[in-house]
N, C-alpha and C. Protein backbone atom coordinates (compact mmCIF):
# COMPACT_ATOMS: atom_id res chain seq x y z
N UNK A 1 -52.13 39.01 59.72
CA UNK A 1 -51.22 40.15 59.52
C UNK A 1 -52.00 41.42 59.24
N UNK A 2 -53.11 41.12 58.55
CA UNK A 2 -53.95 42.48 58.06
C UNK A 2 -54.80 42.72 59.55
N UNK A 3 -55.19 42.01 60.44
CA UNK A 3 -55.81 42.92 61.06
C UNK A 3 -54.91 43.74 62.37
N UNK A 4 -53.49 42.81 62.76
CA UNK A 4 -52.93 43.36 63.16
C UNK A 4 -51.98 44.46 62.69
N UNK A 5 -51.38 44.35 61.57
CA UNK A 5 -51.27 46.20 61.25
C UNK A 5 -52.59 47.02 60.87
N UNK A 6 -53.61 46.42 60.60
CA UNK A 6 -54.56 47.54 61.51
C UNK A 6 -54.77 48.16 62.62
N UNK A 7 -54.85 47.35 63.62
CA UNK A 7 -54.25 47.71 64.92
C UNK A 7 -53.39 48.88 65.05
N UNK A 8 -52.26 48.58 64.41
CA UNK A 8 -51.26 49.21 64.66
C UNK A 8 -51.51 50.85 64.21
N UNK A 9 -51.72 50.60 62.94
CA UNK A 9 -52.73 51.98 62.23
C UNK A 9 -53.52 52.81 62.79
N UNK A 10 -54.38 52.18 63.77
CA UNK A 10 -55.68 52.28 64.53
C UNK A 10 -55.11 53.38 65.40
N UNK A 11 -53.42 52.68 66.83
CA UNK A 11 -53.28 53.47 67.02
C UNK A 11 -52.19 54.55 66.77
N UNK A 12 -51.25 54.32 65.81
CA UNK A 12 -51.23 55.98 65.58
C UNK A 12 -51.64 56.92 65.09
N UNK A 13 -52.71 56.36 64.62
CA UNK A 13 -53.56 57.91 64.34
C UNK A 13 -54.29 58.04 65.38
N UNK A 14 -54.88 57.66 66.33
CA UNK A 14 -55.61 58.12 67.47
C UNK A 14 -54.27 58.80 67.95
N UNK A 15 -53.17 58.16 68.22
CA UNK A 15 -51.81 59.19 68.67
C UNK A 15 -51.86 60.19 68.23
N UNK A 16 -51.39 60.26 66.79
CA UNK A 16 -51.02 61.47 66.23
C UNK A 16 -52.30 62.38 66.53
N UNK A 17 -53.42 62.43 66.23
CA UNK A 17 -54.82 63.33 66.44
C UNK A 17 -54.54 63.73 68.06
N UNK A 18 -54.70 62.69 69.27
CA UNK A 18 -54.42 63.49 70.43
C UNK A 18 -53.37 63.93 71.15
N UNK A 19 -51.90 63.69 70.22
CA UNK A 19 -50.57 64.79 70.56
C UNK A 19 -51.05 66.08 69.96
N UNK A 20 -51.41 66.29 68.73
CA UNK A 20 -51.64 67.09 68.28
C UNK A 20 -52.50 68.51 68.96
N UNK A 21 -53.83 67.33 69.92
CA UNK A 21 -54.76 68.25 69.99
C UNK A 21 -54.52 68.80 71.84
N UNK A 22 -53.73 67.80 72.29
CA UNK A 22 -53.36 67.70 73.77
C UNK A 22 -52.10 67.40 74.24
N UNK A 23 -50.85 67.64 73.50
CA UNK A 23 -49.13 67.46 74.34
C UNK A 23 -49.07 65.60 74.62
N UNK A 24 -47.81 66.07 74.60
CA UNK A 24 -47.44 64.35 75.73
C UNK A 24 -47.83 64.37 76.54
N UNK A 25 -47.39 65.11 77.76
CA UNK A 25 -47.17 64.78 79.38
C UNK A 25 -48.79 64.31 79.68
N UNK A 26 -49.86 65.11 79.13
CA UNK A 26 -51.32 65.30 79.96
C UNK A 26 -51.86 63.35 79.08
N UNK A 27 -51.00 63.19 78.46
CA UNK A 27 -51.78 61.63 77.31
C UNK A 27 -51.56 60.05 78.12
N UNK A 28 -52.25 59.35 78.28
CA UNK A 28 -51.96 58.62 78.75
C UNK A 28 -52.41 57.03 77.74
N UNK A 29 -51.70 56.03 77.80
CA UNK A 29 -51.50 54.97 77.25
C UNK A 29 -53.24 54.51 77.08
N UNK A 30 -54.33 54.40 78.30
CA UNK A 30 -55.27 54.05 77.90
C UNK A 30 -56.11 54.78 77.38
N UNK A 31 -56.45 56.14 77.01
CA UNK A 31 -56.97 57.16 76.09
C UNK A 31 -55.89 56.98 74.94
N UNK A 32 -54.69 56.88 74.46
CA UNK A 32 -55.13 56.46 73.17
C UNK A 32 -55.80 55.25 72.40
N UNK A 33 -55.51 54.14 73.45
CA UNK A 33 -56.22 52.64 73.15
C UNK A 33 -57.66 52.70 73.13
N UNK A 34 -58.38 53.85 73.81
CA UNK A 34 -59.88 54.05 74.06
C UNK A 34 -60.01 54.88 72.40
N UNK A 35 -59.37 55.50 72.33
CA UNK A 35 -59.39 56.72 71.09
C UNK A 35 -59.34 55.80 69.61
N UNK A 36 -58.93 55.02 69.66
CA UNK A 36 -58.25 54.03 68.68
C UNK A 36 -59.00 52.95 68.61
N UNK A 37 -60.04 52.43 69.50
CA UNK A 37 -60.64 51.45 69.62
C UNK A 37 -59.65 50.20 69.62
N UNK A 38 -58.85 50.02 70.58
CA UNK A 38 -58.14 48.45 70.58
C UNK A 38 -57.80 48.33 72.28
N UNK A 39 -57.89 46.89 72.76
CA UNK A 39 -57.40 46.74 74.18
C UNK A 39 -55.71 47.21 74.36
N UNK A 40 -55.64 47.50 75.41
CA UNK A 40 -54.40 47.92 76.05
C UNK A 40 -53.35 47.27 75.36
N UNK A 41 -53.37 45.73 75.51
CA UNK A 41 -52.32 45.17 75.36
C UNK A 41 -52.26 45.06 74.20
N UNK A 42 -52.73 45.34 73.33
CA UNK A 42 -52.00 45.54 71.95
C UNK A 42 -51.35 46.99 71.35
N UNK A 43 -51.20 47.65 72.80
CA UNK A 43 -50.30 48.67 72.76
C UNK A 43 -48.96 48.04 73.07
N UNK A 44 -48.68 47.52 73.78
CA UNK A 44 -47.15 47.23 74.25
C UNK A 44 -47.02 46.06 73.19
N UNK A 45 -47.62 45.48 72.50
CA UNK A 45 -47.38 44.66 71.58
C UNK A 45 -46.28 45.14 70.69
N UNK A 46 -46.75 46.55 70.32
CA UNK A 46 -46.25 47.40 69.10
C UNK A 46 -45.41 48.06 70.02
N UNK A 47 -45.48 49.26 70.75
CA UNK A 47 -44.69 49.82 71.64
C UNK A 47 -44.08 49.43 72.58
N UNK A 48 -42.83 49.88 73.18
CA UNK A 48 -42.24 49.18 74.19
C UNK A 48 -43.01 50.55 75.83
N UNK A 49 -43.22 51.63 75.13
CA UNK A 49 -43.48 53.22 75.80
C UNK A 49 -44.55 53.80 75.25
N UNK A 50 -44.66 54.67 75.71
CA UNK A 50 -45.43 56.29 75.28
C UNK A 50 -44.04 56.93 74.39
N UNK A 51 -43.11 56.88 74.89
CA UNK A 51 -42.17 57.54 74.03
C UNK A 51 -41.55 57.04 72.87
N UNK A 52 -41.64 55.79 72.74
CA UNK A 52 -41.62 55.13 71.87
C UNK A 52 -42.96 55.08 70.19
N UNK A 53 -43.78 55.31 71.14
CA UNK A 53 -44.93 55.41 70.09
C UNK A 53 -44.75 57.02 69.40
N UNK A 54 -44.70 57.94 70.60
CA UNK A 54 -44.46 59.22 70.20
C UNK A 54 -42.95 59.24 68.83
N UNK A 55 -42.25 59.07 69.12
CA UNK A 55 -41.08 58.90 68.09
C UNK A 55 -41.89 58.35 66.92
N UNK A 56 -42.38 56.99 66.65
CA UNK A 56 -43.02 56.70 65.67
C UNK A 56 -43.96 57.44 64.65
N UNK A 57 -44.71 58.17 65.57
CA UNK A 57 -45.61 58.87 65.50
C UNK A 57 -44.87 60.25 64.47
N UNK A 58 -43.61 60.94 65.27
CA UNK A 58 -42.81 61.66 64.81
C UNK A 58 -42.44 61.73 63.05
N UNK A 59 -41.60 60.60 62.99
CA UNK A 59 -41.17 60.03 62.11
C UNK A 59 -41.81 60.15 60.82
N UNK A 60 -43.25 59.38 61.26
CA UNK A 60 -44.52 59.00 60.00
C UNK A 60 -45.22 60.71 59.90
N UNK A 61 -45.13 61.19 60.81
CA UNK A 61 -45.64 62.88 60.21
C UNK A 61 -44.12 63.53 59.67
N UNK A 62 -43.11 63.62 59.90
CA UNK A 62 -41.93 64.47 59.31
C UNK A 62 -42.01 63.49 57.45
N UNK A 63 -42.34 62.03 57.37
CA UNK A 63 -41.47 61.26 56.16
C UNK A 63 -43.09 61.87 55.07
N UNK A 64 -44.51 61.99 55.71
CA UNK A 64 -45.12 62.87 55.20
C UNK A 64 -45.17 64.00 54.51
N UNK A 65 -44.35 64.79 55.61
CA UNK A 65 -44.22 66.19 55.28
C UNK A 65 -43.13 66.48 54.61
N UNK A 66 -42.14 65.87 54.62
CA UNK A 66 -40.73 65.87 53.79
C UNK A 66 -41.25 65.75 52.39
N UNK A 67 -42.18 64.67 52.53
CA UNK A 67 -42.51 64.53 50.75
C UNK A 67 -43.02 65.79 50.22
N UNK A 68 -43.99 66.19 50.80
CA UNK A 68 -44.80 67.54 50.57
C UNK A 68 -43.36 68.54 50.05
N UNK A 69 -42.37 68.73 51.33
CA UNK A 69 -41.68 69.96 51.18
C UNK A 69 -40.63 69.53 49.84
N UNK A 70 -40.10 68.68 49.69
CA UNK A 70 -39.36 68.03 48.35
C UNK A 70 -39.84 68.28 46.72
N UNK A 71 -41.68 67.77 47.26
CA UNK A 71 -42.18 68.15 45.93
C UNK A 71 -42.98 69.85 45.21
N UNK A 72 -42.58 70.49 46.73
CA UNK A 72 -42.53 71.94 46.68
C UNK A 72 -41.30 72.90 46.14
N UNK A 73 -40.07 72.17 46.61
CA UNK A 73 -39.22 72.82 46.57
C UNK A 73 -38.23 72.40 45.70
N UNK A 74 -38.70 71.24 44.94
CA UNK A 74 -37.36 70.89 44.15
C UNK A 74 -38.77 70.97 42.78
N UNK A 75 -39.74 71.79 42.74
CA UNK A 75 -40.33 71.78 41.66
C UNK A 75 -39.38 72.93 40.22
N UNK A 76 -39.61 72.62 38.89
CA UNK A 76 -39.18 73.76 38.06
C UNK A 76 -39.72 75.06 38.34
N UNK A 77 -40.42 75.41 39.09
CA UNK A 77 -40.38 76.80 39.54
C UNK A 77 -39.43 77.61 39.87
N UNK A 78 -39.53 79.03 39.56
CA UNK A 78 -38.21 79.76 39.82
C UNK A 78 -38.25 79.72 41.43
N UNK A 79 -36.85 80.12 41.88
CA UNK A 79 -36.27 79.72 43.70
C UNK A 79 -37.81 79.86 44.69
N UNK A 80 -37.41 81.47 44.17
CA UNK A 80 -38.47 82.71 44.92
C UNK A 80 -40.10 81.68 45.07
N UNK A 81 -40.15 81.50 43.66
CA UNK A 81 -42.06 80.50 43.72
C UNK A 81 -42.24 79.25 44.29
N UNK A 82 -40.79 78.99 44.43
CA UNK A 82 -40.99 77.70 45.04
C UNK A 82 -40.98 78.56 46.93
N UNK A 83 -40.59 78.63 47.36
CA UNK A 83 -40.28 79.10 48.64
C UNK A 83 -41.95 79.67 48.97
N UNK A 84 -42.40 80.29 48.22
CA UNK A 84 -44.03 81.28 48.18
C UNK A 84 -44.91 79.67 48.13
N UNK A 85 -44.63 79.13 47.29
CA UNK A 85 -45.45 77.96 47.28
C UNK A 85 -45.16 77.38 48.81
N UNK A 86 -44.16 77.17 49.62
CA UNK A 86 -43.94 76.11 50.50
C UNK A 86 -44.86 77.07 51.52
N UNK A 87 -44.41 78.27 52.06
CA UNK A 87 -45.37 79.12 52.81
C UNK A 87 -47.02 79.25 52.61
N UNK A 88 -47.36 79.44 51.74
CA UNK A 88 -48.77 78.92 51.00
C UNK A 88 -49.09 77.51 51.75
N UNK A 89 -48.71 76.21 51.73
CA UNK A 89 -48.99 75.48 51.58
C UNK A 89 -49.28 74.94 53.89
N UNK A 90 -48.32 75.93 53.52
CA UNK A 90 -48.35 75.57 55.34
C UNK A 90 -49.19 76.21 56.10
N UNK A 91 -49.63 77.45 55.10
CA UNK A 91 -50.70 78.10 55.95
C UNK A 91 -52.18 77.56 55.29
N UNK A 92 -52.30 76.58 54.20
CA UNK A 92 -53.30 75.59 54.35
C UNK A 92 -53.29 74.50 55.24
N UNK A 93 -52.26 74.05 55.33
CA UNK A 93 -52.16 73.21 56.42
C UNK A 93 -53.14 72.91 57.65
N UNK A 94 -52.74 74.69 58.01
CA UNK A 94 -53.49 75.02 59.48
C UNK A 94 -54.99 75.89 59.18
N UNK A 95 -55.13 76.28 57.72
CA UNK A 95 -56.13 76.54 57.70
C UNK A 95 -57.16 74.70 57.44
N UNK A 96 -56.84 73.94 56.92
CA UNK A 96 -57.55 72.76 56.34
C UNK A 96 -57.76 72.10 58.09
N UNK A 97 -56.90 71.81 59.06
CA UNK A 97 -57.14 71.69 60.50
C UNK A 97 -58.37 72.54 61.15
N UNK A 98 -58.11 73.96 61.28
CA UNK A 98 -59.37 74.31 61.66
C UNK A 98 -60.53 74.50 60.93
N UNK A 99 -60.63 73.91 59.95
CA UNK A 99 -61.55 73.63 59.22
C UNK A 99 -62.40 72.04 59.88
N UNK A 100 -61.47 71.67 59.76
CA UNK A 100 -61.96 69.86 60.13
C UNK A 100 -62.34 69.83 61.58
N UNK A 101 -61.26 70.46 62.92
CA UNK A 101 -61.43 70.58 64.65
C UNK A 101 -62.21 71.72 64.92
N UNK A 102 -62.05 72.79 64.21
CA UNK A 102 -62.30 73.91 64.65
C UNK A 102 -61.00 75.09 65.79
N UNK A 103 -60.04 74.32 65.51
CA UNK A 103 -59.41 74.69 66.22
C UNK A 103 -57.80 74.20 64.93
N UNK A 104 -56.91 75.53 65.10
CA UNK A 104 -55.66 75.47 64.57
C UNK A 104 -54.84 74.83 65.47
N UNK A 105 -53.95 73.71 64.96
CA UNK A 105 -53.35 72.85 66.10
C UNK A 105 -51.61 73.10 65.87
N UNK A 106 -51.21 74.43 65.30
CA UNK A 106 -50.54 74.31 64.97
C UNK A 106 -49.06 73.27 64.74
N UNK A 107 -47.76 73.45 64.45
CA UNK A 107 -47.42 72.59 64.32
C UNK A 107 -46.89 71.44 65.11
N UNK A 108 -46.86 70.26 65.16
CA UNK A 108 -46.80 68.84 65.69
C UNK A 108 -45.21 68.61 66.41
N UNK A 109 -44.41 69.04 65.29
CA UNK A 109 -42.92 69.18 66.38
C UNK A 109 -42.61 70.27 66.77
N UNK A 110 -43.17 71.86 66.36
CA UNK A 110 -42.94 72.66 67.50
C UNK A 110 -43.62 72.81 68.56
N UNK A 111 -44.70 72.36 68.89
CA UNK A 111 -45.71 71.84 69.47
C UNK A 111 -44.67 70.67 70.79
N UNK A 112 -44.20 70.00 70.66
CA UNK A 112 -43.30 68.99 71.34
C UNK A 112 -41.76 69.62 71.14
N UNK A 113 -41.48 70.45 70.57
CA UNK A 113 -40.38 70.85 71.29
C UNK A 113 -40.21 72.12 72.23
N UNK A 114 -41.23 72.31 72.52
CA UNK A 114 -41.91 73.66 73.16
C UNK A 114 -42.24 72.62 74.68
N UNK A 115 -42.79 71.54 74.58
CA UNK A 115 -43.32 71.22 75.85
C UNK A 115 -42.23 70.08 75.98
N UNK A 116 -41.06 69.40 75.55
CA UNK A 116 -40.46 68.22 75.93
C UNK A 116 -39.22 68.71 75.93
N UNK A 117 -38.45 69.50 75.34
CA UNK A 117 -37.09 69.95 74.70
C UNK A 117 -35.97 69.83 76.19
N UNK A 118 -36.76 70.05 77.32
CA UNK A 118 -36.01 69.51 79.03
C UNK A 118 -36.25 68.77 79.06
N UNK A 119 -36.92 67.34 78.65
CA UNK A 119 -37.64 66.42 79.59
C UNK A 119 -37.39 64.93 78.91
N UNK A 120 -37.60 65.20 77.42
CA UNK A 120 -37.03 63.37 76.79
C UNK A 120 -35.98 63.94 75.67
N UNK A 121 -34.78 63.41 76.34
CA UNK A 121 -33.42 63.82 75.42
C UNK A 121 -33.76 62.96 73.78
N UNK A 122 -34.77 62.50 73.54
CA UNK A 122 -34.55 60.99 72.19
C UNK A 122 -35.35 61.72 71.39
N UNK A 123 -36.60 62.27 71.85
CA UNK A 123 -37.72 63.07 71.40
C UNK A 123 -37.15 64.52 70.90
N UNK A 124 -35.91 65.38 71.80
CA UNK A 124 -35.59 66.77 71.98
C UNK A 124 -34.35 66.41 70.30
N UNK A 125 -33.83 65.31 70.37
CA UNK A 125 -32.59 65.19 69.42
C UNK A 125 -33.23 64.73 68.06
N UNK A 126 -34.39 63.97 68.24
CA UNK A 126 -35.21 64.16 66.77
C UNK A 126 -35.80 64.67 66.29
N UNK A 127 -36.66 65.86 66.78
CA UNK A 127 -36.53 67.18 66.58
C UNK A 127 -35.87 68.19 66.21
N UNK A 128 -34.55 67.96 66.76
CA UNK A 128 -33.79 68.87 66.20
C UNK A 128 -33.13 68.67 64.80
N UNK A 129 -33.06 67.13 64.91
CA UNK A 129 -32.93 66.52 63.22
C UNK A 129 -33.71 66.97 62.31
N UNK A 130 -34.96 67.26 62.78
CA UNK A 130 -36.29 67.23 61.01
C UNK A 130 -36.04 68.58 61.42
N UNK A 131 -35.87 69.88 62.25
CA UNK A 131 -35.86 70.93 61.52
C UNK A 131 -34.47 71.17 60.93
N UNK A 132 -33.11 70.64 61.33
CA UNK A 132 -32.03 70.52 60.69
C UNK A 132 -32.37 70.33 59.29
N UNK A 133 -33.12 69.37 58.95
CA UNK A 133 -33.12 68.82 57.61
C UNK A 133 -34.49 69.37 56.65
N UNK A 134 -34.94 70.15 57.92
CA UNK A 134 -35.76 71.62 57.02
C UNK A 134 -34.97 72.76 56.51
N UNK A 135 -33.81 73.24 57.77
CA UNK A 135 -33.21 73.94 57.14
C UNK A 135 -32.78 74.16 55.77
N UNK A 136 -32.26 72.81 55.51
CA UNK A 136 -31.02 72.02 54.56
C UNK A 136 -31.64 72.07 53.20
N UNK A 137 -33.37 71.84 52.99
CA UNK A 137 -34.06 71.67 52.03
C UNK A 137 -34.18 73.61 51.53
N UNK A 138 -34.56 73.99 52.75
CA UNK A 138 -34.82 75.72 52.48
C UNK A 138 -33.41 76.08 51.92
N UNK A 139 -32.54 75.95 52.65
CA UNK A 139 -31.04 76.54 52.27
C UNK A 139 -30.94 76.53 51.00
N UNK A 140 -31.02 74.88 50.05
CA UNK A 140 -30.56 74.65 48.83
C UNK A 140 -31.36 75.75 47.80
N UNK A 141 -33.03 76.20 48.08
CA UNK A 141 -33.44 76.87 47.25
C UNK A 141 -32.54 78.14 47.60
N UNK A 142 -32.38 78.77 48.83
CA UNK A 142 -31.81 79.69 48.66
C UNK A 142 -30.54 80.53 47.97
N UNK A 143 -29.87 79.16 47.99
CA UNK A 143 -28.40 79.26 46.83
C UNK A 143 -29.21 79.63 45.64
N UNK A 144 -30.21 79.21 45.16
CA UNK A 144 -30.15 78.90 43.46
C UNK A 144 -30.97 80.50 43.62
N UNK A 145 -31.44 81.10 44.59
CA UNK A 145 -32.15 82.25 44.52
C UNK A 145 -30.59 83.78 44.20
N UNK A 146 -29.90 82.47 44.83
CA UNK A 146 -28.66 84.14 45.09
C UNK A 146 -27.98 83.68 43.79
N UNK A 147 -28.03 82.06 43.11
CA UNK A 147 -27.13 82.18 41.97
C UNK A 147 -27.91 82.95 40.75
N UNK A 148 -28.94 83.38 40.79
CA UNK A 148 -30.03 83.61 39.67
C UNK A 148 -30.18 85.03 39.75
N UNK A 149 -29.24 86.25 41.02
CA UNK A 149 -29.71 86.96 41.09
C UNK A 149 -31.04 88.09 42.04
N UNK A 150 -32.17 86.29 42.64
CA UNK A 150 -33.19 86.97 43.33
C UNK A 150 -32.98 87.03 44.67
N UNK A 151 -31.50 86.69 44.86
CA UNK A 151 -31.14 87.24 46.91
C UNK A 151 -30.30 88.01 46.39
N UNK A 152 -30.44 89.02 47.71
CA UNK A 152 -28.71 89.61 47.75
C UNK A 152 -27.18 88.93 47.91
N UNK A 153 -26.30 89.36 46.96
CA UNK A 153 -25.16 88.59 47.39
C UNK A 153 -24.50 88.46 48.74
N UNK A 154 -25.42 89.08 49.34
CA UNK A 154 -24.34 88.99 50.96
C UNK A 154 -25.35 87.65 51.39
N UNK A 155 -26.43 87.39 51.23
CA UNK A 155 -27.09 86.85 52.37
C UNK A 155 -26.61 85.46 52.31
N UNK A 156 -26.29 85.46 53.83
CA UNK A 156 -25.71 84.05 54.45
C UNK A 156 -26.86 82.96 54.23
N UNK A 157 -26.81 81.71 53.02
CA UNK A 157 -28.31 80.96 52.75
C UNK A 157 -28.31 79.98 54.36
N UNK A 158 -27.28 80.05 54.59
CA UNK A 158 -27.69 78.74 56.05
C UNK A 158 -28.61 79.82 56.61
N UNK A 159 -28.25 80.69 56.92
CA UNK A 159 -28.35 81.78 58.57
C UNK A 159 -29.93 81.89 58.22
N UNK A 160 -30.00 82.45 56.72
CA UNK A 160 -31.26 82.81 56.31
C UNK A 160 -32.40 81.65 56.64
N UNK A 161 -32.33 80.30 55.95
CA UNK A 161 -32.99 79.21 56.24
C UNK A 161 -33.64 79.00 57.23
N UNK A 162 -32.34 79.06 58.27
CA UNK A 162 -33.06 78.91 59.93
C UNK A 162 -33.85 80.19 60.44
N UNK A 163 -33.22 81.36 60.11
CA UNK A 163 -34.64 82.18 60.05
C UNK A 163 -35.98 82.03 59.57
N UNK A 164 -35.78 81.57 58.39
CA UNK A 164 -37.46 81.24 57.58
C UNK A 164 -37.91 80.25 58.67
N UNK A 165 -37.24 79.06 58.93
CA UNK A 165 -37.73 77.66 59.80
C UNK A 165 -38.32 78.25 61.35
N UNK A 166 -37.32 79.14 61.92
CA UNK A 166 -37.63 79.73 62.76
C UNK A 166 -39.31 80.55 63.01
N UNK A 167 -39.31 81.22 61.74
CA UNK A 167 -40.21 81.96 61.23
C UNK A 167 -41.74 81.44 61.24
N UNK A 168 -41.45 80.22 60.80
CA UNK A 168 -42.66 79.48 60.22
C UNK A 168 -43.30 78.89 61.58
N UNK A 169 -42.35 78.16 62.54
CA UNK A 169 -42.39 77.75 63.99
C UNK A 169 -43.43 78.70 64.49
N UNK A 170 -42.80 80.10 64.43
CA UNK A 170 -43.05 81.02 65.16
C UNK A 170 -44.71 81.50 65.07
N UNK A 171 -44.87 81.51 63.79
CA UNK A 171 -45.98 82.32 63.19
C UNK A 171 -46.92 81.04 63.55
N UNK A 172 -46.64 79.51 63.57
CA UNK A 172 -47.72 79.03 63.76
C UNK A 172 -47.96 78.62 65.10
N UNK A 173 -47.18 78.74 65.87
CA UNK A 173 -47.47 79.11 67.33
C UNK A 173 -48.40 80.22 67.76
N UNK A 174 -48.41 81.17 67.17
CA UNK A 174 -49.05 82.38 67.22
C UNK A 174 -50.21 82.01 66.80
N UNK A 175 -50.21 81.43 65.04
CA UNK A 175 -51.81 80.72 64.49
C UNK A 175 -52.47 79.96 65.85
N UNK A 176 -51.91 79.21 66.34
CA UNK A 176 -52.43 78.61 67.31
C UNK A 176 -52.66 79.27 68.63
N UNK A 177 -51.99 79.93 69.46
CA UNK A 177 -52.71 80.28 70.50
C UNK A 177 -53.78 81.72 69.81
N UNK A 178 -54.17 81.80 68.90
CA UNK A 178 -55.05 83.10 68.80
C UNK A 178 -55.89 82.48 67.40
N UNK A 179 -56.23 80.89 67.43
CA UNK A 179 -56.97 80.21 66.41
C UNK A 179 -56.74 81.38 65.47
N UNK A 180 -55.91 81.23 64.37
CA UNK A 180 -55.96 82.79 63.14
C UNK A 180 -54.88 82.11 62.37
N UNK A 181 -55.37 81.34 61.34
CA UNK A 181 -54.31 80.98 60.32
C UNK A 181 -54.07 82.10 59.71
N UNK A 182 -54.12 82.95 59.42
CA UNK A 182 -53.94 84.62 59.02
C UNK A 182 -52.79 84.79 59.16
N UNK A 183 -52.51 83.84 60.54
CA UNK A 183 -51.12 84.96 61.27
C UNK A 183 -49.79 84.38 60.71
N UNK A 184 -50.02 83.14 59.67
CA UNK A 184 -48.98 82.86 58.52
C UNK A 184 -49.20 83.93 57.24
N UNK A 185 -50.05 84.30 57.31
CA UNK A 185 -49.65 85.10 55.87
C UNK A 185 -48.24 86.19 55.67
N UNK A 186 -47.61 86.67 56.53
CA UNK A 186 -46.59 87.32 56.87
C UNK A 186 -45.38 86.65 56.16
N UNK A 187 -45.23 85.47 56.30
CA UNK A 187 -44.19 84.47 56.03
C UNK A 187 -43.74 85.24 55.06
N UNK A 188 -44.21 84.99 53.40
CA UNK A 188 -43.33 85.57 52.63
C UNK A 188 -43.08 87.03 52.59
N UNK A 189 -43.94 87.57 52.81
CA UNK A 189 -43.13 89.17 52.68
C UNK A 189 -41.95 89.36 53.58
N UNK A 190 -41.96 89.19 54.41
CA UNK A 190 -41.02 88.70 55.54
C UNK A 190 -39.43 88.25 55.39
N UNK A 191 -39.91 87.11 54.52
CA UNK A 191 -38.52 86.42 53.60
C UNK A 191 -38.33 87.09 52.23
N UNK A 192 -38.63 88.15 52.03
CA UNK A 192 -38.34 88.95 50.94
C UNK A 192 -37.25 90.21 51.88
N UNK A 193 -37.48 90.31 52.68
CA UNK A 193 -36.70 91.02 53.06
C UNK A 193 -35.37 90.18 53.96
N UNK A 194 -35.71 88.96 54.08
CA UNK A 194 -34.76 88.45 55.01
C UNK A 194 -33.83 88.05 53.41
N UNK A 195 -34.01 87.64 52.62
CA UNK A 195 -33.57 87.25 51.19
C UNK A 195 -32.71 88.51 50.52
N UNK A 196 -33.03 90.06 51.06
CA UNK A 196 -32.70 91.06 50.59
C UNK A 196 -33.23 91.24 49.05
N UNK A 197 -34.10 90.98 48.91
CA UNK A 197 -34.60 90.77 47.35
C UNK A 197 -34.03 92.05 46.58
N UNK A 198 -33.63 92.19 45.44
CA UNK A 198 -33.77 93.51 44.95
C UNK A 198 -34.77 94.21 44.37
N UNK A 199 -34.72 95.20 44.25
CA UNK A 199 -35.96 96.01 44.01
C UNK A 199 -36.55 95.64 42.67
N UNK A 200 -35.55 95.77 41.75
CA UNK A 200 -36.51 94.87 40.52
C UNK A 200 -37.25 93.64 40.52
N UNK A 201 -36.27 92.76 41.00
CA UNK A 201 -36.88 91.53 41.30
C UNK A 201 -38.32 91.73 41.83
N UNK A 202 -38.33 92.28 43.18
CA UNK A 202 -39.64 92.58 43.79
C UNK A 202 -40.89 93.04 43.26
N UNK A 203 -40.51 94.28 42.58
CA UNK A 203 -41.25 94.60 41.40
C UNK A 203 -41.82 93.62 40.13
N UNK A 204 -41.00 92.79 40.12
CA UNK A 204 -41.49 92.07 39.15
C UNK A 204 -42.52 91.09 39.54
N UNK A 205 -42.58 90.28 41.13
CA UNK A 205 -43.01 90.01 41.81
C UNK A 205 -44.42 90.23 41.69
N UNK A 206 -44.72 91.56 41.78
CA UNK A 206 -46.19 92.00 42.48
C UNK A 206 -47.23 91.74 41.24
């Protein structure tokens, strides 16, 4: 049992490392088994697909990163520090990557929903789930930001959320085609205005 969920271990992280560093479409079943060090057939052992592994693959990086964003955002920090902390943390992310490749790989499901979102409906609909359920995590701080005072009372917390999510997508798409984790630092000032912060608040801020 132990050396076969090694195996299994073996390859999704050779997966996850060359979706990351190279898309689906260009990957093929025996470069990750070469990448991973295991014969072929103990790919279909575990997998029935490529798309199948990819989903897996999915899954075990979002139930990762969920933990991360949970223990960011449901910390006793006030709304605002928690939200600064989650942006912070993502632009280590991609700075700690090109540190290790040399290259910013930005992120893993916008990354695949950028190149699959026409092409595998199973892949395009679980995707749209983990940033749904990014939204959902951002949203909740955002209530407690407008019940406390540090949003404006108009701002819509769904509408806002998917802006930040949007935001974050965006900026590390950008980190990535122009290697420049830099190009997250924007994030929060950004959501200070998408938040409508008030001026005291802000002030108090700096």
């Amino acid at each position: 049992m132990g050396r076969t969920s090694d195996a299994r271990n073996k390859i999704l992280g050779a997966a996850a490392m060359l979706l990351e560093q190279r898309g689906y479409s260009a990957l093929g079943v025996a470069e990750i088994c070469t990448t991973a060090g295991v014969p072929k057939g103990s790919f279909y052992y575990f997998f029935e697909s490529k798309q199948a592994l990819a989903l897996t693959v999915i899954d075990d990086h979002w139930a990762s990163q969920r933990r991360r964003w949970v223990e960011l955002l449901s910390s006793d920090r006030d709304p605002l520090r928690r939200l600064r902390d989650l942006f912070e943390a993502t632009e280590e992310v991609q700075r700690a990557g090109q540190r290790k490749g040399g290259l910013v790989v930005g992120c893993l499901f916008g990354n695949l929903a950028l190149e699959l979102s026409n092409q595998a409906e199973e892949i395009r609909g679980r995707l749209q789930e983990i940033f749904e359920a990014q939204i959902d995590l951002i949203e909740r701080v955002v209530v407690e930001a407008k019940d406390q005072g540090q949003a404006g009372p108009a701002v819509d917390a769904h509408e806002v959320a998917r802006s930040m999510v949007a935001q974050i997508e965006g900026r590390a798409l950008l980190a990535k085609l122009l290697n420049d984790p830099a190009q997250l630092e924007t994030l929060w000032r950004n959501s200070l205005d998408l938040l409508q912060v008030p001026p005291q608040v802000r002030a108090a801020l700096d």
